[in-house]
N, C-alpha and C. Protein backbone atom coordinates (compact mmCIF):
# COMPACT_ATOMS: atom_id res chain seq x y z
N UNK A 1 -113.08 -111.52 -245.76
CA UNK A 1 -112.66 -110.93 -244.52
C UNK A 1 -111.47 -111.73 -243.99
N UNK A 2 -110.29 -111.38 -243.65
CA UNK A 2 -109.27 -111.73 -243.16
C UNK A 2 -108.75 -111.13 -241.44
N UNK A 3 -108.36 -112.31 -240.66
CA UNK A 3 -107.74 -111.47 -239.55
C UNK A 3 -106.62 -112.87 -239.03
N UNK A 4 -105.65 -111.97 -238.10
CA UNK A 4 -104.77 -112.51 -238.06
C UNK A 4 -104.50 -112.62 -236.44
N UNK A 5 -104.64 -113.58 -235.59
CA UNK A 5 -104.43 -113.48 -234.55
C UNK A 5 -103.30 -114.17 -234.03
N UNK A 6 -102.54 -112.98 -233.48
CA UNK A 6 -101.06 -113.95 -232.47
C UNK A 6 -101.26 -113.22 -231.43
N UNK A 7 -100.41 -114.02 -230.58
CA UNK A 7 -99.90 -113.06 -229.13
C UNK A 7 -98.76 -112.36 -229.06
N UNK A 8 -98.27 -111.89 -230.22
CA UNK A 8 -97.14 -111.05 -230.49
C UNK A 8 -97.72 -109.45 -230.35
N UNK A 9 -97.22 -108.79 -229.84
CA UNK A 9 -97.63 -107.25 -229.94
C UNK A 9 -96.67 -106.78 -231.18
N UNK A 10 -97.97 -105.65 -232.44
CA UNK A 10 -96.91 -106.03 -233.02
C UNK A 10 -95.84 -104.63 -232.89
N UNK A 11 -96.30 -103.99 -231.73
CA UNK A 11 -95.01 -102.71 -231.86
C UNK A 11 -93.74 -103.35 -230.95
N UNK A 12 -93.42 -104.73 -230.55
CA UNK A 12 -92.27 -105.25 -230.93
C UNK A 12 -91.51 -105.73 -232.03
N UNK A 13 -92.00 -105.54 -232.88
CA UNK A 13 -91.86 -105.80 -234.17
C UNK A 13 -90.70 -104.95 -235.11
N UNK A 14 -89.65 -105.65 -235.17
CA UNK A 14 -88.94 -104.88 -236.11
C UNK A 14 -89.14 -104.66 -237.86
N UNK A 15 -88.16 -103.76 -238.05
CA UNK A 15 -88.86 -103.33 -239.40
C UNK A 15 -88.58 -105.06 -240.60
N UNK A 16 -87.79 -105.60 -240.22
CA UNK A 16 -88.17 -106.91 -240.69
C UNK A 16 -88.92 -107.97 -240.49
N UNK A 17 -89.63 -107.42 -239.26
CA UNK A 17 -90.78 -108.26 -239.19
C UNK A 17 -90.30 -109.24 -238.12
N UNK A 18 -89.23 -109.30 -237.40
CA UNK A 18 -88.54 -109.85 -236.47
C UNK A 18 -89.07 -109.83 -235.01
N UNK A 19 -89.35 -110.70 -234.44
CA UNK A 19 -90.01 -110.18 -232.83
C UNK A 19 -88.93 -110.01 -231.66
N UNK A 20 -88.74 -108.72 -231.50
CA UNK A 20 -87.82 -108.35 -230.35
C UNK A 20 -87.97 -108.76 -229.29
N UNK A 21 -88.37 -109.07 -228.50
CA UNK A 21 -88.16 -109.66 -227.19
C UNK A 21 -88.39 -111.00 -227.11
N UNK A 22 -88.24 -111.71 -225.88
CA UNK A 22 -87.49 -112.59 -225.52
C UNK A 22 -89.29 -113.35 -225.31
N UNK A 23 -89.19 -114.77 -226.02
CA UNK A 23 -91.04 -114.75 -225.66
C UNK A 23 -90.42 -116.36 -225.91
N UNK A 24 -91.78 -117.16 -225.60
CA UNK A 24 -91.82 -118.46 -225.71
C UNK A 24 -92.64 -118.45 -227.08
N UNK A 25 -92.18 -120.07 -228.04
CA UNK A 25 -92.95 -119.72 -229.12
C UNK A 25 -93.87 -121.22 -229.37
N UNK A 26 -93.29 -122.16 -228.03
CA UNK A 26 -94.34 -123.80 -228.71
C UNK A 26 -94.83 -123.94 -227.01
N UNK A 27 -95.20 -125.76 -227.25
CA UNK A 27 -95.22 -126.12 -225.67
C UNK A 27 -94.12 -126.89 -225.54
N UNK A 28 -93.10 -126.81 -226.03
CA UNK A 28 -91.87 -127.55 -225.96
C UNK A 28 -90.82 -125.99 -224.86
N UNK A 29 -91.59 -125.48 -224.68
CA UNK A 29 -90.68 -124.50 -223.77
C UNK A 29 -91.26 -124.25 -222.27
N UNK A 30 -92.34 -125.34 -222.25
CA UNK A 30 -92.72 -125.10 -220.62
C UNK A 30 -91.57 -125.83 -219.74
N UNK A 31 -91.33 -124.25 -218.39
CA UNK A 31 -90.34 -124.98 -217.96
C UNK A 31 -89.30 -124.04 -218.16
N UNK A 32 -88.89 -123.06 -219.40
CA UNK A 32 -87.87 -122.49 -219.24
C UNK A 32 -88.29 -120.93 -219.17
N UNK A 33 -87.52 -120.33 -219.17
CA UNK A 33 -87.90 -118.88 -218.16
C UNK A 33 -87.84 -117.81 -219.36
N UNK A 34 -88.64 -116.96 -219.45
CA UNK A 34 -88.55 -115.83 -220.63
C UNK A 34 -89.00 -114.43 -219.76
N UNK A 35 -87.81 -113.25 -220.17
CA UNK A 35 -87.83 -112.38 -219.27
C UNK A 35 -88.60 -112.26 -217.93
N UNK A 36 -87.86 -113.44 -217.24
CA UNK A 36 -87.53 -113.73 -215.74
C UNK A 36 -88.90 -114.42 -215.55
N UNK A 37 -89.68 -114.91 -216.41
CA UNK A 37 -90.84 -115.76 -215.41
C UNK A 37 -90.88 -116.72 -216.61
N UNK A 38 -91.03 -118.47 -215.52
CA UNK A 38 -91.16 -119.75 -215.80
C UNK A 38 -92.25 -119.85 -216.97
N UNK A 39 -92.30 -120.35 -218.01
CA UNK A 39 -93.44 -120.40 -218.75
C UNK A 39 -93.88 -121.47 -217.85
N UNK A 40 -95.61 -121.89 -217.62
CA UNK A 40 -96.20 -122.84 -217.09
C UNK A 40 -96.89 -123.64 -217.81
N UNK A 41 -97.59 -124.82 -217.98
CA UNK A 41 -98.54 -125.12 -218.13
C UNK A 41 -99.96 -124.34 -218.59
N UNK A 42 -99.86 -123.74 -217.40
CA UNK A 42 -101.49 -123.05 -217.00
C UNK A 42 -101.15 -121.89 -218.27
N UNK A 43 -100.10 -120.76 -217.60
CA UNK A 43 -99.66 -120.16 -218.92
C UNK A 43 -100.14 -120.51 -220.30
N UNK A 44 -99.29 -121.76 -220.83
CA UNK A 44 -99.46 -121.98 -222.55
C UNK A 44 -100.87 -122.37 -222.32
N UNK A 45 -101.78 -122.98 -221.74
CA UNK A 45 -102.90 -123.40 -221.87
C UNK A 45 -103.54 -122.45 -221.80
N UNK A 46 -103.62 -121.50 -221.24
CA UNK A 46 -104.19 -120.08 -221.29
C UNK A 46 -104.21 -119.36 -222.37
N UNK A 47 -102.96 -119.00 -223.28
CA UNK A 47 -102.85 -118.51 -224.04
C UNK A 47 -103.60 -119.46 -225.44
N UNK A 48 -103.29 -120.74 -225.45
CA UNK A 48 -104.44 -121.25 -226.46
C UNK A 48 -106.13 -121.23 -226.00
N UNK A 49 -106.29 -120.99 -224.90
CA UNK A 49 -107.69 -120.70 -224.69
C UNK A 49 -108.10 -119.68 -225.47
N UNK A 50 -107.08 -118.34 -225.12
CA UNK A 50 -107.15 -116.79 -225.80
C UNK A 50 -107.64 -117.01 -227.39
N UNK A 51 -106.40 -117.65 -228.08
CA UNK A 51 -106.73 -117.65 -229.12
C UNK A 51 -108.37 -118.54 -229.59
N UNK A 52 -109.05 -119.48 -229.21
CA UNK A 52 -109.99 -120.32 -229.23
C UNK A 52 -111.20 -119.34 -229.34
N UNK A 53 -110.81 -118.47 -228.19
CA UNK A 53 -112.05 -117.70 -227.82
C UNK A 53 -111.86 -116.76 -228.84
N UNK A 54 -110.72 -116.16 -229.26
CA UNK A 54 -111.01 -115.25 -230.18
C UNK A 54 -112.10 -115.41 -231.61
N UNK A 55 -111.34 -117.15 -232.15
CA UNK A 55 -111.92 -117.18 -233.10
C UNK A 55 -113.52 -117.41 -232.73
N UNK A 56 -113.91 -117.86 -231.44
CA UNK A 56 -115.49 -118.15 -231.54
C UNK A 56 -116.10 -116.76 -231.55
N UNK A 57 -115.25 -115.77 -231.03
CA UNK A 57 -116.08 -114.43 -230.91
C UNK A 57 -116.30 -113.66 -232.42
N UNK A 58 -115.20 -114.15 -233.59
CA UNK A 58 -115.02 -113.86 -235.03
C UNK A 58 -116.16 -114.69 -235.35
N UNK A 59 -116.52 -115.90 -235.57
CA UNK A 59 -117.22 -116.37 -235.37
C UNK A 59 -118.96 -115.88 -235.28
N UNK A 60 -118.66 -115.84 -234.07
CA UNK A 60 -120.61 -115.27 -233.57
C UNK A 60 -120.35 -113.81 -234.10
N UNK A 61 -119.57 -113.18 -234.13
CA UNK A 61 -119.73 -111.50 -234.55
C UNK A 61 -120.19 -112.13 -235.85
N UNK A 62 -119.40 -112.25 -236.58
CA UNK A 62 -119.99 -112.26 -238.09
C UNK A 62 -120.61 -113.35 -238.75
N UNK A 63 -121.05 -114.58 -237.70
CA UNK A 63 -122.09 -114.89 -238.26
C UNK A 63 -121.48 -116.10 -239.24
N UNK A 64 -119.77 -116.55 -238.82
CA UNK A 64 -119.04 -117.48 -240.11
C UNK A 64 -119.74 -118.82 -240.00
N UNK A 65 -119.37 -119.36 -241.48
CA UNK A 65 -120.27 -120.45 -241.39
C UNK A 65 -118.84 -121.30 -242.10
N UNK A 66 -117.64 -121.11 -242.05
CA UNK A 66 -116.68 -121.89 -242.26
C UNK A 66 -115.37 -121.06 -242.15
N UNK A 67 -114.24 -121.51 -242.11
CA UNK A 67 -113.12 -121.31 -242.05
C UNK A 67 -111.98 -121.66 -242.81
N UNK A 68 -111.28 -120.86 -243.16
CA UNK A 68 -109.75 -121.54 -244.13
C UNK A 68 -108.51 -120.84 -243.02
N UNK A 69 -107.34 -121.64 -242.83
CA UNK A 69 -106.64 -121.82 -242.15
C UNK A 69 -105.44 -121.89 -243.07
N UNK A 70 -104.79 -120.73 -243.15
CA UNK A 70 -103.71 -120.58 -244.07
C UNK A 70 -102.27 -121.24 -243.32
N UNK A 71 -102.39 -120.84 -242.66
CA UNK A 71 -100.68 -121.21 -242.14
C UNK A 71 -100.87 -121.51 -240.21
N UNK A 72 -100.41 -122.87 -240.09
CA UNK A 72 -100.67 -123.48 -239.04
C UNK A 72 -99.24 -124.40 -238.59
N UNK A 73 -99.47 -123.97 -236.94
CA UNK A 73 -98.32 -124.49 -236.54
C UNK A 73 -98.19 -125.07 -235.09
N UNK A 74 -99.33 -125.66 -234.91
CA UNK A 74 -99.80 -126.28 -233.63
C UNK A 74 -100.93 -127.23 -233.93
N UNK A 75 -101.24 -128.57 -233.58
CA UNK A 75 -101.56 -129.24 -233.98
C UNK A 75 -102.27 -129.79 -232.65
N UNK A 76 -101.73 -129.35 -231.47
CA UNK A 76 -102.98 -129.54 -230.32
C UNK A 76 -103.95 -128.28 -230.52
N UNK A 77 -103.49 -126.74 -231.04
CA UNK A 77 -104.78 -125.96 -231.11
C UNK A 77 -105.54 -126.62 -231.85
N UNK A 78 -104.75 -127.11 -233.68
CA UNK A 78 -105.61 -127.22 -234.56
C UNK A 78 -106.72 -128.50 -233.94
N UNK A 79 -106.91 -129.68 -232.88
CA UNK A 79 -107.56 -130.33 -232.59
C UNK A 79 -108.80 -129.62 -231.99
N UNK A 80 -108.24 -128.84 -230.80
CA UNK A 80 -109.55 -127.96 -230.26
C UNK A 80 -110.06 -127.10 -231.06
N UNK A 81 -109.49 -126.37 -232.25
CA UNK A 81 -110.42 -125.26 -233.18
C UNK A 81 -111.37 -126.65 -234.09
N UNK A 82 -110.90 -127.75 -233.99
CA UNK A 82 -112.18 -128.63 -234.63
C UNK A 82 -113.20 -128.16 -233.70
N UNK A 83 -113.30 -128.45 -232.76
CA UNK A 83 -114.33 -128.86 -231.60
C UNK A 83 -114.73 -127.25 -231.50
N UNK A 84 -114.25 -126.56 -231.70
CA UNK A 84 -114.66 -125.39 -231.74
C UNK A 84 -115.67 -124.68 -232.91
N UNK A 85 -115.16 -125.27 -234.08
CA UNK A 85 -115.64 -125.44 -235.65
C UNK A 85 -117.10 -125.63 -236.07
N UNK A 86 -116.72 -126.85 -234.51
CA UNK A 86 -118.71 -127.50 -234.74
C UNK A 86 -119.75 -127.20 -233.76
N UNK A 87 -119.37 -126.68 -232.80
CA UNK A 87 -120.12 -125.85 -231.83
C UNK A 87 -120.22 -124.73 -232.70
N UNK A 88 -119.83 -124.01 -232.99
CA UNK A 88 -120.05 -122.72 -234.00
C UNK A 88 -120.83 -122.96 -235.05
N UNK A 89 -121.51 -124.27 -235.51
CA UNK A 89 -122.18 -124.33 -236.64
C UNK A 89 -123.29 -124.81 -235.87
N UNK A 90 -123.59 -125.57 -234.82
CA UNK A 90 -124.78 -125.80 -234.38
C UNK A 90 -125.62 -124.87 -234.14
């Protein structure tokens, strides 16, 4: 079973696979403004909550009893999906 979670919608998506609009993509951009509102703190921390919760809900739906992590590019999520990893197995 495979799934793929971003916060990209993907009918911004050009036919190369390109993301059309104007978005923040690390936490190295809190602070600067993407179609007219400040990224925050609370913001990016929010949005890695989103993803956290997604995977615990993949998770308890189906019952996973491990994970493979193909392509990674955050290294404060990848700390909390530990902590997330092992609550899900208890």
């Amino acid at each position: 079973m495979r799934f793929r979670i971003t916060k990209y919608n993907p009918e911004y998506r050009a036919d190369n696979g390109a993301y059309t609009v104007d978005d923040w993509i690390s936490v190295g951009e809190i602070g600067k403004v993407f179609n007219g509102t400040k990224l925050s703190l609370d913001t990016y921390l929010g949005m890695e909550k989103n993803y956290l919760d997604s995977i615990n809900i993949i998770f308890k739906t189906f019952n996973c009893k491990n994970i493979v992590v193909k392509k990674w590019r955050n290294m404060f999520l990848l700390k909390k999906l530990r902590k997330i990893y092992l609550i899900c197995l208890i």
